[in-house]
PDB file of N, CA and C in Angstrom:
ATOM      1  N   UNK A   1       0.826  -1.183   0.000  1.00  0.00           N
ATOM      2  CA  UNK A   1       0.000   0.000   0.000  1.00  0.00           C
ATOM      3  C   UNK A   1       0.874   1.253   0.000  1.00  0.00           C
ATOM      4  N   UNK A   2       1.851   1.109   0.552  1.00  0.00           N
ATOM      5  CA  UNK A   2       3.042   2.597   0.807  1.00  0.00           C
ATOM      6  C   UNK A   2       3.728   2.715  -0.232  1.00  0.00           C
ATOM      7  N   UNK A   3       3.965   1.249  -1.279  1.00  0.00           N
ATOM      8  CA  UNK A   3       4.288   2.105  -2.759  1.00  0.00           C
ATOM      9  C   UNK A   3       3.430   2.250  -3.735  1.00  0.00           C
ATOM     10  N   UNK A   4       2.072   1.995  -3.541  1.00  0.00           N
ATOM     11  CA  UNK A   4       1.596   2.357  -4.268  1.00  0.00           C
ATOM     12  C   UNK A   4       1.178   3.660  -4.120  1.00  0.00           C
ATOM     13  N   UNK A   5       0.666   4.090  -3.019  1.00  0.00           N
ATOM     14  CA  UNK A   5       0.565   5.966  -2.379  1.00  0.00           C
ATOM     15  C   UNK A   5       1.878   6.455  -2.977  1.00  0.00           C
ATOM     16  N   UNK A   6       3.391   6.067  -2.494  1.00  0.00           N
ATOM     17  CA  UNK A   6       4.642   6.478  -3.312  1.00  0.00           C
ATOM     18  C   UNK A   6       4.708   6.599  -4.553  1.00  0.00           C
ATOM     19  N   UNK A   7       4.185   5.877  -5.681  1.00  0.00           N
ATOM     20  CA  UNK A   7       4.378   5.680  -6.976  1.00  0.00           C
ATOM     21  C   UNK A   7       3.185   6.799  -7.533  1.00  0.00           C
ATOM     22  N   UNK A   8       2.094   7.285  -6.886  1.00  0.00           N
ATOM     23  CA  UNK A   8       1.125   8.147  -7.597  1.00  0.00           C
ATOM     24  C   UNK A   8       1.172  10.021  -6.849  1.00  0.00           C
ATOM     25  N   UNK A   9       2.070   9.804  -5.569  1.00  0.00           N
ATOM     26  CA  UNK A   9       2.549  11.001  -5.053  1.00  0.00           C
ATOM     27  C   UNK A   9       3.554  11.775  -5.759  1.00  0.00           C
ATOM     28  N   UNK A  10       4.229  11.267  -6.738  1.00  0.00           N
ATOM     29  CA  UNK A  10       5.095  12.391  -7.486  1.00  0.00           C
ATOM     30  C   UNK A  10       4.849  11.861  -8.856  1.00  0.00           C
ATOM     31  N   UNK A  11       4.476  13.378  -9.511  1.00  0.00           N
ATOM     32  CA  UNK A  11       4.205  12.823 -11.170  1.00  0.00           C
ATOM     33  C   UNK A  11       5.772  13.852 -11.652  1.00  0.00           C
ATOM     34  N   UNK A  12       6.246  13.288 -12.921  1.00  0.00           N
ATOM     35  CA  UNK A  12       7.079  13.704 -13.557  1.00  0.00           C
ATOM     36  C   UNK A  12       6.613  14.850 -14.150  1.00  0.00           C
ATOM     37  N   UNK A  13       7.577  15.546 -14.620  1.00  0.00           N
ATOM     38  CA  UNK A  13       7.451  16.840 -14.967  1.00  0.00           C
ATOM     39  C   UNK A  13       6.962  16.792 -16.789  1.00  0.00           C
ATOM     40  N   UNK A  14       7.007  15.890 -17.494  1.00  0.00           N
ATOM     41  CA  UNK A  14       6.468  15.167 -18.715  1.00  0.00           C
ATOM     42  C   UNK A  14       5.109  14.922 -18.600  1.00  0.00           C
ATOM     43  N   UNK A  15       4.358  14.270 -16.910  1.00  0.00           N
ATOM     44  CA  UNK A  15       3.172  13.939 -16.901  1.00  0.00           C
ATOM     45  C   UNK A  15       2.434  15.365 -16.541  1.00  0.00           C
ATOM     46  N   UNK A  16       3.120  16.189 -15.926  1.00  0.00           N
ATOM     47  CA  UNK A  16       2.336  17.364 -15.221  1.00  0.00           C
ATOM     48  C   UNK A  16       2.123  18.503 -16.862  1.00  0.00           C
ATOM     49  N   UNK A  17       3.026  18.014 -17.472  1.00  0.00           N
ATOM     50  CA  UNK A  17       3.095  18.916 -18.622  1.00  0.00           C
ATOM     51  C   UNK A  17       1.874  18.752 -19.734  1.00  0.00           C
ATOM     52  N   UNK A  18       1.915  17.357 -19.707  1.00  0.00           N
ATOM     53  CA  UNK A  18       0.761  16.830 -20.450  1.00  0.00           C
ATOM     54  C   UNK A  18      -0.227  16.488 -20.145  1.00  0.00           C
ATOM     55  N   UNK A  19      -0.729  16.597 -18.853  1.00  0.00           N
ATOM     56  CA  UNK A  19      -1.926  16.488 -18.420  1.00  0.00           C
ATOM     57  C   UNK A  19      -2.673  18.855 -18.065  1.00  0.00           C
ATOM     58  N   UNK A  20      -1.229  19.638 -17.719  1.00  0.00           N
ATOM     59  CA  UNK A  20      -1.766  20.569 -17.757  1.00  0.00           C
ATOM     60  C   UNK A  20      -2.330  21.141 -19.524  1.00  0.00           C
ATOM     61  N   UNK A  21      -1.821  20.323 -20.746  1.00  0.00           N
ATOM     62  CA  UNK A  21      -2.218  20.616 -22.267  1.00  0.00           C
ATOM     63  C   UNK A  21      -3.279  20.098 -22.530  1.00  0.00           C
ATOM     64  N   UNK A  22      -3.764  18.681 -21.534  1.00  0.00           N
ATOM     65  CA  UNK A  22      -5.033  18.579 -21.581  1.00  0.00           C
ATOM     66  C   UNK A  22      -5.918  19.284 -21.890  1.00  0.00           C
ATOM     67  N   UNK A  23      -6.092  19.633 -20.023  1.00  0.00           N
ATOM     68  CA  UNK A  23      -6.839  20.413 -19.679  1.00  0.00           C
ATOM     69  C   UNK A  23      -7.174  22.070 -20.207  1.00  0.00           C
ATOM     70  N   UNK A  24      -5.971  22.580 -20.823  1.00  0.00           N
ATOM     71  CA  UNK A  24      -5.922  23.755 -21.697  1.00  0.00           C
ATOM     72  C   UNK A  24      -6.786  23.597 -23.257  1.00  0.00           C
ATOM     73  N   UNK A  25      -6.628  22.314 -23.398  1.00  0.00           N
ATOM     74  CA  UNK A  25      -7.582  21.733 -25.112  1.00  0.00           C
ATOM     75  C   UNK A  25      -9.182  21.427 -24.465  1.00  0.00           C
ATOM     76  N   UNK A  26      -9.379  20.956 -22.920  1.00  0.00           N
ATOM     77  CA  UNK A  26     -10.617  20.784 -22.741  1.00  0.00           C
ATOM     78  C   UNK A  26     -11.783  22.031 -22.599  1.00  0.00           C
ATOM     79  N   UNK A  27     -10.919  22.798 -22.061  1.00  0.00           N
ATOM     80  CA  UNK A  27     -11.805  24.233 -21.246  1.00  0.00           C
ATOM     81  C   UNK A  27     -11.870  24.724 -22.865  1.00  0.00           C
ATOM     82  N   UNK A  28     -10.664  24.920 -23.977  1.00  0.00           N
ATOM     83  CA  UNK A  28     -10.772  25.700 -24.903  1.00  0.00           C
ATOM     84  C   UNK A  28     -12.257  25.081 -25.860  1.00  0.00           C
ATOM     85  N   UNK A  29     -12.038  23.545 -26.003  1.00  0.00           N
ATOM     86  CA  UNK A  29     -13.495  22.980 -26.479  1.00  0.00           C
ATOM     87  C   UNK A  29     -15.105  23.551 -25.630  1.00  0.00           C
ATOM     88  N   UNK A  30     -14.850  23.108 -24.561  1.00  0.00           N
ATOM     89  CA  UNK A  30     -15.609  23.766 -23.975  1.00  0.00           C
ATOM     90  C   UNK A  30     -16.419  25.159 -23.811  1.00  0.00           C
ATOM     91  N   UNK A  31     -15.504  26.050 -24.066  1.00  0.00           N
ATOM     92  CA  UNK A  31     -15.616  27.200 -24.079  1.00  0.00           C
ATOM     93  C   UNK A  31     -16.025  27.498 -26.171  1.00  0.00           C
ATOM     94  N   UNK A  32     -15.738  26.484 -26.741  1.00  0.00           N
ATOM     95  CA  UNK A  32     -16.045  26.737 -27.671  1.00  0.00           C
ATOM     96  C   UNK A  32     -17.673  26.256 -28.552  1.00  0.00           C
ATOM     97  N   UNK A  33     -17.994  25.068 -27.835  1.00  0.00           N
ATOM     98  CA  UNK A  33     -18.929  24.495 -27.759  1.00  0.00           C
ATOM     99  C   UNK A  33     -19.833  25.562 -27.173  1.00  0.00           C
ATOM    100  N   UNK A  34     -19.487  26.039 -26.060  1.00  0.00           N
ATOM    101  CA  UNK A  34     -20.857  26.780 -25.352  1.00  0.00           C
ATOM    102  C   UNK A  34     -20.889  28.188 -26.022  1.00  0.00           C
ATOM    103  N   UNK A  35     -20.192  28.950 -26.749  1.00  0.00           N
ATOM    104  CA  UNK A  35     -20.511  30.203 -27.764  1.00  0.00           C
ATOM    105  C   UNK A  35     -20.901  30.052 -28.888  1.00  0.00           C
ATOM    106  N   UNK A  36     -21.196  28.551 -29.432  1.00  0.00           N
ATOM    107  CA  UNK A  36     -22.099  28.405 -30.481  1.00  0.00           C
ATOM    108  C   UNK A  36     -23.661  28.533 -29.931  1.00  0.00           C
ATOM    109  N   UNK A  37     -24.238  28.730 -30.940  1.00  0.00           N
ATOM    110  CA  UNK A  37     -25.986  28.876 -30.227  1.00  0.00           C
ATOM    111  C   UNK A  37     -26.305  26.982 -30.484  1.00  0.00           C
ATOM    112  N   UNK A  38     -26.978  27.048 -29.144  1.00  0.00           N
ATOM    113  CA  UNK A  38     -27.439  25.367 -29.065  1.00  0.00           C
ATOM    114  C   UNK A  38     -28.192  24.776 -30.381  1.00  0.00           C
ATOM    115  N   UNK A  39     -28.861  25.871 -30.801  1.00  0.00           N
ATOM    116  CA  UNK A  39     -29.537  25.393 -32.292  1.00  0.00           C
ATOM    117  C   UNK A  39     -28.515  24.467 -33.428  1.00  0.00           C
ATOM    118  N   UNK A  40     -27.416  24.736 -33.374  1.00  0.00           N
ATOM    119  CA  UNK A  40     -26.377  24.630 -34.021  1.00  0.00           C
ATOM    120  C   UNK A  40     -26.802  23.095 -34.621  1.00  0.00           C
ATOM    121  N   UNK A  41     -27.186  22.079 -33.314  1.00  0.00           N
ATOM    122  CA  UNK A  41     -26.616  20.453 -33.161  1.00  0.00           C
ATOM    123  C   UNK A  41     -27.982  20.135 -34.170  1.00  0.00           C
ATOM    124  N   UNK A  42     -29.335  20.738 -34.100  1.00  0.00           N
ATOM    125  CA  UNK A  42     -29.774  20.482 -34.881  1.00  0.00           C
ATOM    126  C   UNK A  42     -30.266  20.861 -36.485  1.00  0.00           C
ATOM    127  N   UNK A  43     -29.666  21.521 -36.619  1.00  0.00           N
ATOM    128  CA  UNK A  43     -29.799  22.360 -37.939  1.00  0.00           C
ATOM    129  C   UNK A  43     -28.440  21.232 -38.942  1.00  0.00           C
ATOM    130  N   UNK A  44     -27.344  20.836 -38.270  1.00  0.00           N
ATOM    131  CA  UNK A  44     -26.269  20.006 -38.546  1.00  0.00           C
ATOM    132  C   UNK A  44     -27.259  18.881 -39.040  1.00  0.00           C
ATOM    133  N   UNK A  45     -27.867  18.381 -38.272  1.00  0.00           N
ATOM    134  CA  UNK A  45     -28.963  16.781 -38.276  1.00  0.00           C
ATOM    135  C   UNK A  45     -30.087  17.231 -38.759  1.00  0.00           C
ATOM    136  N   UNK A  46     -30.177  17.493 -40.389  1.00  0.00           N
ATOM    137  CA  UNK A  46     -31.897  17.811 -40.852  1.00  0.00           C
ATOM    138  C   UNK A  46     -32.167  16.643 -41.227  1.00  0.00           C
ATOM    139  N   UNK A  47     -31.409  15.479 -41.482  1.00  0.00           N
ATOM    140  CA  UNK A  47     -32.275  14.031 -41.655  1.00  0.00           C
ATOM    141  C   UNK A  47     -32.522  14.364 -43.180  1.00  0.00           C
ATOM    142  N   UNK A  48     -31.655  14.794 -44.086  1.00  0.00           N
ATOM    143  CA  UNK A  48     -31.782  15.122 -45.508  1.00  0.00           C
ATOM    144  C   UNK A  48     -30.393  14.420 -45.585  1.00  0.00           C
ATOM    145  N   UNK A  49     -29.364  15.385 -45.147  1.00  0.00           N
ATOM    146  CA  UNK A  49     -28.082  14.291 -46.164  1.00  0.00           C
ATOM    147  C   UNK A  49     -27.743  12.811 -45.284  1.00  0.00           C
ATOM    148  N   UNK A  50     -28.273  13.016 -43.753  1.00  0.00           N
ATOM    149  CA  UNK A  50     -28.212  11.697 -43.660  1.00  0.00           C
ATOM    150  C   UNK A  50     -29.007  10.734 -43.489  1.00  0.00           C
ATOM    151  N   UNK A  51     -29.460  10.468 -44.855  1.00  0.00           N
ATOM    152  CA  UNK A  51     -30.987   9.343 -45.081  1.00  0.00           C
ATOM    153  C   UNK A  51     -30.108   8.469 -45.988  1.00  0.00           C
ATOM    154  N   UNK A  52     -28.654   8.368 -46.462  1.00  0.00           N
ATOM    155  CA  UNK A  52     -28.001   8.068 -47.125  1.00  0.00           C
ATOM    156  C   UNK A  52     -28.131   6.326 -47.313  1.00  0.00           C
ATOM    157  N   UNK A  53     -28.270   5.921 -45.992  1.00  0.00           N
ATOM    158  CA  UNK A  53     -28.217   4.377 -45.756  1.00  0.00           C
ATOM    159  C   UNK A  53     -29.443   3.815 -45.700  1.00  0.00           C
ATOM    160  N   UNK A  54     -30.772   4.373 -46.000  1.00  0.00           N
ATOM    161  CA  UNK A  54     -31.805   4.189 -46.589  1.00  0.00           C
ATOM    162  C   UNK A  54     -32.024   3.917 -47.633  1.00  0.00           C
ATOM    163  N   UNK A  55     -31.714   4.370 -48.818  1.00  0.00           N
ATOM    164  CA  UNK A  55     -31.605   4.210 -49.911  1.00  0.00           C
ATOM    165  C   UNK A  55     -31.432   2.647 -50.342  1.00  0.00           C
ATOM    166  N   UNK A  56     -32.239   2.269 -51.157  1.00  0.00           N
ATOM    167  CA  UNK A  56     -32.274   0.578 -51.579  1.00  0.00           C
ATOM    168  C   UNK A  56     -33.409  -0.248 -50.287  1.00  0.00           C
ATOM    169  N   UNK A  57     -33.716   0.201 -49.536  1.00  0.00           N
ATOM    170  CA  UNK A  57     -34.616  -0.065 -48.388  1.00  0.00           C
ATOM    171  C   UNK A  57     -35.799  -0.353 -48.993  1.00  0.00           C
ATOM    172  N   UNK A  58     -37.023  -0.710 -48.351  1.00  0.00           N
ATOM    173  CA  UNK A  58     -38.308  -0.856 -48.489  1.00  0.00           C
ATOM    174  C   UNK A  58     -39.373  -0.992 -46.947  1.00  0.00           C
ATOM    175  N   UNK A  59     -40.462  -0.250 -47.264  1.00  0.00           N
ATOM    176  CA  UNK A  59     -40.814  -0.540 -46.131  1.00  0.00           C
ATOM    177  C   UNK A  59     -41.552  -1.875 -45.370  1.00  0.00           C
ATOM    178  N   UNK A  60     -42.144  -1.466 -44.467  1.00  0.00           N
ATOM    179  CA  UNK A  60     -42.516  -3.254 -44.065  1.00  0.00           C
ATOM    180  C   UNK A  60     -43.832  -3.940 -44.703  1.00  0.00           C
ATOM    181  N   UNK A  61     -43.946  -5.179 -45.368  1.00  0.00           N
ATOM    182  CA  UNK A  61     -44.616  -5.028 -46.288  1.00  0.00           C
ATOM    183  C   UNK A  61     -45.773  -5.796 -45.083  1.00  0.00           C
ATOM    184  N   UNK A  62     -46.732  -6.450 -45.557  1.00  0.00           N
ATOM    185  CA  UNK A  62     -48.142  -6.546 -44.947  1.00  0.00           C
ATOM    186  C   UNK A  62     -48.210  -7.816 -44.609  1.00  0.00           C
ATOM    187  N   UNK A  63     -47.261  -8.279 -44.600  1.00  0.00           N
ATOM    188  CA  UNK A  63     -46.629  -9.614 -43.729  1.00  0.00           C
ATOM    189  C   UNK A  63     -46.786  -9.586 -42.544  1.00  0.00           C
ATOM    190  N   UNK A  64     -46.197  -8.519 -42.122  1.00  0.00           N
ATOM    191  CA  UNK A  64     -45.564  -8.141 -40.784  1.00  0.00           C
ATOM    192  C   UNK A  64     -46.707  -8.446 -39.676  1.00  0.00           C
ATOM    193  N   UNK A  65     -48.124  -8.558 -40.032  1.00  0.00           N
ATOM    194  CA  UNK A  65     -48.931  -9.428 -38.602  1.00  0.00           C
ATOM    195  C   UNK A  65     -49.191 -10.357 -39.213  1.00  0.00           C
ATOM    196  N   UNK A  66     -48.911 -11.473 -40.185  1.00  0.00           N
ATOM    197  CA  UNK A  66     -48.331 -13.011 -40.313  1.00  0.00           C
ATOM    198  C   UNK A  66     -47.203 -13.281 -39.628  1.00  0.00           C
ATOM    199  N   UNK A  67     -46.164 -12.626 -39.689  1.00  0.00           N
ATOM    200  CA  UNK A  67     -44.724 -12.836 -38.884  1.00  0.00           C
ATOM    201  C   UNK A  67     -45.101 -12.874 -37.570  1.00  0.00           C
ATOM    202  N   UNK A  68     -45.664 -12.012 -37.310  1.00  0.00           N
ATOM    203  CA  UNK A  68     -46.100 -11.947 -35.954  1.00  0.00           C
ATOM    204  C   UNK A  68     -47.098 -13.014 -35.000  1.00  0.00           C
ATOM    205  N   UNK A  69     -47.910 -13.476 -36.065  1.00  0.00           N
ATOM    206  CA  UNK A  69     -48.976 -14.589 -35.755  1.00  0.00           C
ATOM    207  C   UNK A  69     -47.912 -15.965 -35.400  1.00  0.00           C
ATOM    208  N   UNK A  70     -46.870 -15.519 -36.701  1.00  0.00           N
ATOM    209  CA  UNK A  70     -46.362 -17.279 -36.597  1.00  0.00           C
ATOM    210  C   UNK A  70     -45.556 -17.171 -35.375  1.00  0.00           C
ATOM    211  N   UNK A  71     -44.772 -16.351 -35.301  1.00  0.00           N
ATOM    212  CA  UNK A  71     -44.182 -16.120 -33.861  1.00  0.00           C
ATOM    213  C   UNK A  71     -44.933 -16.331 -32.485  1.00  0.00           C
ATOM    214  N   UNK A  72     -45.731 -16.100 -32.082  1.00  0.00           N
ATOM    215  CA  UNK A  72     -46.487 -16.224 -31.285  1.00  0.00           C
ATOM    216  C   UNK A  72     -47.092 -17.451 -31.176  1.00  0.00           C
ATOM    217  N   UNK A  73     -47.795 -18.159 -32.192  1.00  0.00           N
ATOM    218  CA  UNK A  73     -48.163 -19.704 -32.639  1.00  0.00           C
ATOM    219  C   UNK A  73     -46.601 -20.755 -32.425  1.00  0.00           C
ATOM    220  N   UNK A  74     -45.245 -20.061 -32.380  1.00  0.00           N
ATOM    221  CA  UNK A  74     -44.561 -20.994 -32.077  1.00  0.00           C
ATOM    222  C   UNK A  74     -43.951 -20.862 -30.659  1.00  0.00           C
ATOM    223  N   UNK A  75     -44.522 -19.440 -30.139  1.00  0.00           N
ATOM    224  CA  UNK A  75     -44.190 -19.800 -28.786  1.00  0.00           C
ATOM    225  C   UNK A  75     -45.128 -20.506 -28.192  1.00  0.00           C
ATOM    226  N   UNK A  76     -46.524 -20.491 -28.222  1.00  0.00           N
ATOM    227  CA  UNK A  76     -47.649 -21.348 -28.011  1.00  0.00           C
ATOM    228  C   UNK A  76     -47.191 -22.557 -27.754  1.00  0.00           C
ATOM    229  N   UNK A  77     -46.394 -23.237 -28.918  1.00  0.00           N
ATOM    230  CA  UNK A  77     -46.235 -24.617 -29.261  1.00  0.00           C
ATOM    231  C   UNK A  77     -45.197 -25.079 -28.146  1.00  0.00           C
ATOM    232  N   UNK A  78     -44.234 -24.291 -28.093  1.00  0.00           N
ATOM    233  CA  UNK A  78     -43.210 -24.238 -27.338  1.00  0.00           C
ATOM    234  C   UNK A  78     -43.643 -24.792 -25.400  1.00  0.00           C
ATOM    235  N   UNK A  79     -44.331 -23.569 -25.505  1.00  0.00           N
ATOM    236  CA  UNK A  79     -44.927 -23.989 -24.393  1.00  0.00           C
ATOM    237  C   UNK A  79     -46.036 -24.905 -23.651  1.00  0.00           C
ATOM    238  N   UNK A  80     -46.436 -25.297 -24.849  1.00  0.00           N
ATOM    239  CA  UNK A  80     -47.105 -26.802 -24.801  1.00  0.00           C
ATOM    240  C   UNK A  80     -46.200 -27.646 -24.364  1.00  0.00           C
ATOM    241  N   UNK A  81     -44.624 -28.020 -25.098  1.00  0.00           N
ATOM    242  CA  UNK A  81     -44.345 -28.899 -25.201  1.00  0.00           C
ATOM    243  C   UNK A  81     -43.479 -28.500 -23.726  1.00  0.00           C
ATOM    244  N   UNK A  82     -43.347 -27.547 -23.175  1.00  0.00           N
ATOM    245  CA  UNK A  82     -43.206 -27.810 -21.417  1.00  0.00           C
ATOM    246  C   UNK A  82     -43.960 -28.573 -21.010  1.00  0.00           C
ATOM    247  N   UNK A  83     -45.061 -27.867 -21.090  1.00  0.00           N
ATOM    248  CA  UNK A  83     -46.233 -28.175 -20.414  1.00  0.00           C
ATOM    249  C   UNK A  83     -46.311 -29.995 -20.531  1.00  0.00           C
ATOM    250  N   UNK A  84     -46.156 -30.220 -21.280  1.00  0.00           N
ATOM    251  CA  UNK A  84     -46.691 -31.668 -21.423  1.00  0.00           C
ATOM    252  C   UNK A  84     -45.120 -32.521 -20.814  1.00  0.00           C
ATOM    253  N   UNK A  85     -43.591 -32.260 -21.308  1.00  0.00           N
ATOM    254  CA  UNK A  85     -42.530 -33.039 -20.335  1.00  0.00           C
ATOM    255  C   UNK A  85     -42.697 -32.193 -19.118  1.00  0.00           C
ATOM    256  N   UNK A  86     -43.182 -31.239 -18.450  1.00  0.00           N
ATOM    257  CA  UNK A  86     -42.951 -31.038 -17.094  1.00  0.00           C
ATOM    258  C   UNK A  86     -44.186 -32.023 -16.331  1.00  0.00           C
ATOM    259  N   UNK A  87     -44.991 -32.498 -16.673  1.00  0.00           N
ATOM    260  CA  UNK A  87     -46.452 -33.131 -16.295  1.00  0.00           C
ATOM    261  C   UNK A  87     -46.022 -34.425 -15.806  1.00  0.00           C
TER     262      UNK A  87
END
């Protein structure tokens, strides 16, 4: 326990250097982030140029409460067949 308190009680003058450039790049983001007007984040995201990975898609066709029936009809089954080895 006494070298490990020893080993984190003195930082090198390399670590103090680069952790104070950090913190000089964080506050400057920071400070740069908050003098934009908040509108900013969505005017960036109009959901126009990025619909990109849509394209070639289709929507859900009228299946989709058959899929759903059979799903349900095979958990049914499923649980029959507890029902009947737990008995």
């Amino acid at each position: 326990m006494g070298r490990y308190l020893e080993q984190h009680e003195g930082r090198s003058e390399l670590q103090q250097r680069i952790a104070a450039e950090l913190r000089a790049k964080a506050e400057a983001k920071s400070k740069q982030t908050s003098d934009s007007d908040d509108d900013n984040y969505y005017r960036e995201r109009d959901g126009v140029d990025d619909t990109a990975y849509l394209q070639g898609t289709k929507l859900t066709t009228t299946l989709a409460p058959a899929w759903i029936l059979v799903g349900l009809m095979a958990a049914g089954v499923f649980g029959y067949f507890v029902y009947l080895v737990s008995r």
